[in-house]
Structures are given as structure tokens and as C-alpha cells.
Protein backbone atom coordinates (compact mmCIF):
# COMPACT_ATOMS: atom_id res chain seq x y z
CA UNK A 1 -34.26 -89.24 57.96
CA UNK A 2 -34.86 -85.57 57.69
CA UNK A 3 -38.01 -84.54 55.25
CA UNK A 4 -36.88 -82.69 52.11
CA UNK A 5 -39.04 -80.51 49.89
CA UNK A 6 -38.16 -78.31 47.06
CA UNK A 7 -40.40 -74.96 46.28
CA UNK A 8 -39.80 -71.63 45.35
CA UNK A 9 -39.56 -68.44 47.33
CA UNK A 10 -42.11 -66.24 47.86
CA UNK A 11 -41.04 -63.74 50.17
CA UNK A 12 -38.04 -62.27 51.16
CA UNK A 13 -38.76 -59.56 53.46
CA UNK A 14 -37.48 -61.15 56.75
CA UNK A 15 -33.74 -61.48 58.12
CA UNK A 16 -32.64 -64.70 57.89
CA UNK A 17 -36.22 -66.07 56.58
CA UNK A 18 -37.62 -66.90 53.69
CA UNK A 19 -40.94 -67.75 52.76
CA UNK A 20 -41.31 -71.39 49.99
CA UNK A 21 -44.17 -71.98 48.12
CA UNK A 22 -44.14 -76.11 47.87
CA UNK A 23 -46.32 -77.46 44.98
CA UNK A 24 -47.82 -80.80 44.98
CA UNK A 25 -50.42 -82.80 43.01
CA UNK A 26 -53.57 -83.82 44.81
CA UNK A 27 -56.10 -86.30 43.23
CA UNK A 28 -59.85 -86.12 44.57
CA UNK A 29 -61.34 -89.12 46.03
CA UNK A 30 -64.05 -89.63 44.16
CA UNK A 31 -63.59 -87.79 40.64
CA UNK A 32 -59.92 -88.23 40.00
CA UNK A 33 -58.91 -85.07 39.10
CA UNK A 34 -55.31 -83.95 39.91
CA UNK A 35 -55.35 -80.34 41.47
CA UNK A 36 -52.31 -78.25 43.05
CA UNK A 37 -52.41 -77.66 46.66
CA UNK A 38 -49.76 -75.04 47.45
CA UNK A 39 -48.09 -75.00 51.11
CA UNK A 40 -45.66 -72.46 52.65
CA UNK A 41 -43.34 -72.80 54.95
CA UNK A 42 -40.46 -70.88 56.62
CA UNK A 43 -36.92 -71.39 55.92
CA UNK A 44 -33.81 -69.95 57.31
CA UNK A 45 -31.58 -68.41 55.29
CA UNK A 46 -28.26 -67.57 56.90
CA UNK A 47 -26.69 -65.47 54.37
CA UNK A 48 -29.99 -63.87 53.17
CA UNK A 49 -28.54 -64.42 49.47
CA UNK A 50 -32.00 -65.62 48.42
CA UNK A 51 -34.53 -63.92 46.07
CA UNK A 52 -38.23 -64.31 44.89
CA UNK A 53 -38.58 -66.58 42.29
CA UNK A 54 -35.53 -68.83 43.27
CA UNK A 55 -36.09 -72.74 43.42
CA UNK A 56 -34.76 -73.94 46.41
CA UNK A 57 -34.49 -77.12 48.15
CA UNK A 58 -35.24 -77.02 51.92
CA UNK A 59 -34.84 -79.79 54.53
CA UNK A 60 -36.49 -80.20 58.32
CA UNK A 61 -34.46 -79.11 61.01
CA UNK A 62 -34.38 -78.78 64.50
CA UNK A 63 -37.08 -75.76 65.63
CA UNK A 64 -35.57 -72.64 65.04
CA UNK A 65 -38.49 -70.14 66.15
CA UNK A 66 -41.95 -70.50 66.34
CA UNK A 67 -42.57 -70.76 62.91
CA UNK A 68 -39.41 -71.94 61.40
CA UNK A 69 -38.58 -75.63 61.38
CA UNK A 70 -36.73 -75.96 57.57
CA UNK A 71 -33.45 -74.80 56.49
CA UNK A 72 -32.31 -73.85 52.88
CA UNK A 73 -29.98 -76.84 52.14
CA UNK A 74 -29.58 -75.52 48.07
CA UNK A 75 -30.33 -72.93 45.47
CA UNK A 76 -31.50 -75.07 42.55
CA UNK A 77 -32.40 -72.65 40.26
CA UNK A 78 -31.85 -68.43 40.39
CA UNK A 79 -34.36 -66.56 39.69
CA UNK A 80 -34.74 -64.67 36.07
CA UNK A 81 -34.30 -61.18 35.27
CA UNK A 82 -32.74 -60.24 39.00
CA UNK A 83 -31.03 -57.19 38.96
């Protein structure tokens, strides 16, 4: 089973790659407070239809370059005020 993450994009400045932004909760060991801890990663994007600000969902795939190992399986959400 393939890991799946959803984030939103951060960068769009590549051909066929975007840059997510994956949020998750963190608690600390000894205090218990919940913080975010923020990850990229690189996703391909075949169509390069994706803007900033879009939540996607992304899922592993096989290696695609050196940096790239998720693909853009869905657009959940567009983003707002995109011309």
C-alpha cells in the first residue's frame, strides 16, 4: 500500500513539479503540547494545471528524479481568488 498525504502547494515554478506543504500535529514528549511540523515534498504534475494555494492529495510513487517520489493523485480544493 502506497503512502498518501494531502497538503497544499507551495510552489509552482517547475515543469511538471510542484512543491506540497504537508501539515501535521506533533505532541512533545515531555510537556504535551501539540505543535505543527510542516514537510515538503515534490510532486509531479503532468498537466501543470496546479496553482499555489490548491489542496491536493498526493500519493508515493515509483522515483521519478532525484527529488521526486509523489504524484498528484487529486485537486481537493482550488485555490481562492486565481485569476
Amino acid at each position: 500500500m502506497s503512502k498518501s498525504l494531502t497538503g497544499t502547494v507551495v510552489s509552482n515554478k517547475m515543469d511538471k513539479t510542484v512543491i506540497v506543504a504537508v501539515e501535521r500535529l506533533k505532541s512533545h514528549p515531555l510537556y504535551k503540547k501539540r505543535y505543527k511540523v510542516t514537510a515538503r515534498y515534490a510532486a509531479h504534475d503532468e498537466a501543470n494545471a496546479l496553482q499555489v494555494g490548491d489542496k491536493v492529495e498526493i500519493v508515493e510513487s515509483r522515483p521519478i528524479s532525484r527529488r521526486k517520489h509523489f504524484v498528484v493523485s487529486k485537486t481537493i480544493q482550488k485555490a481562492r481568488g486565481v485569476k
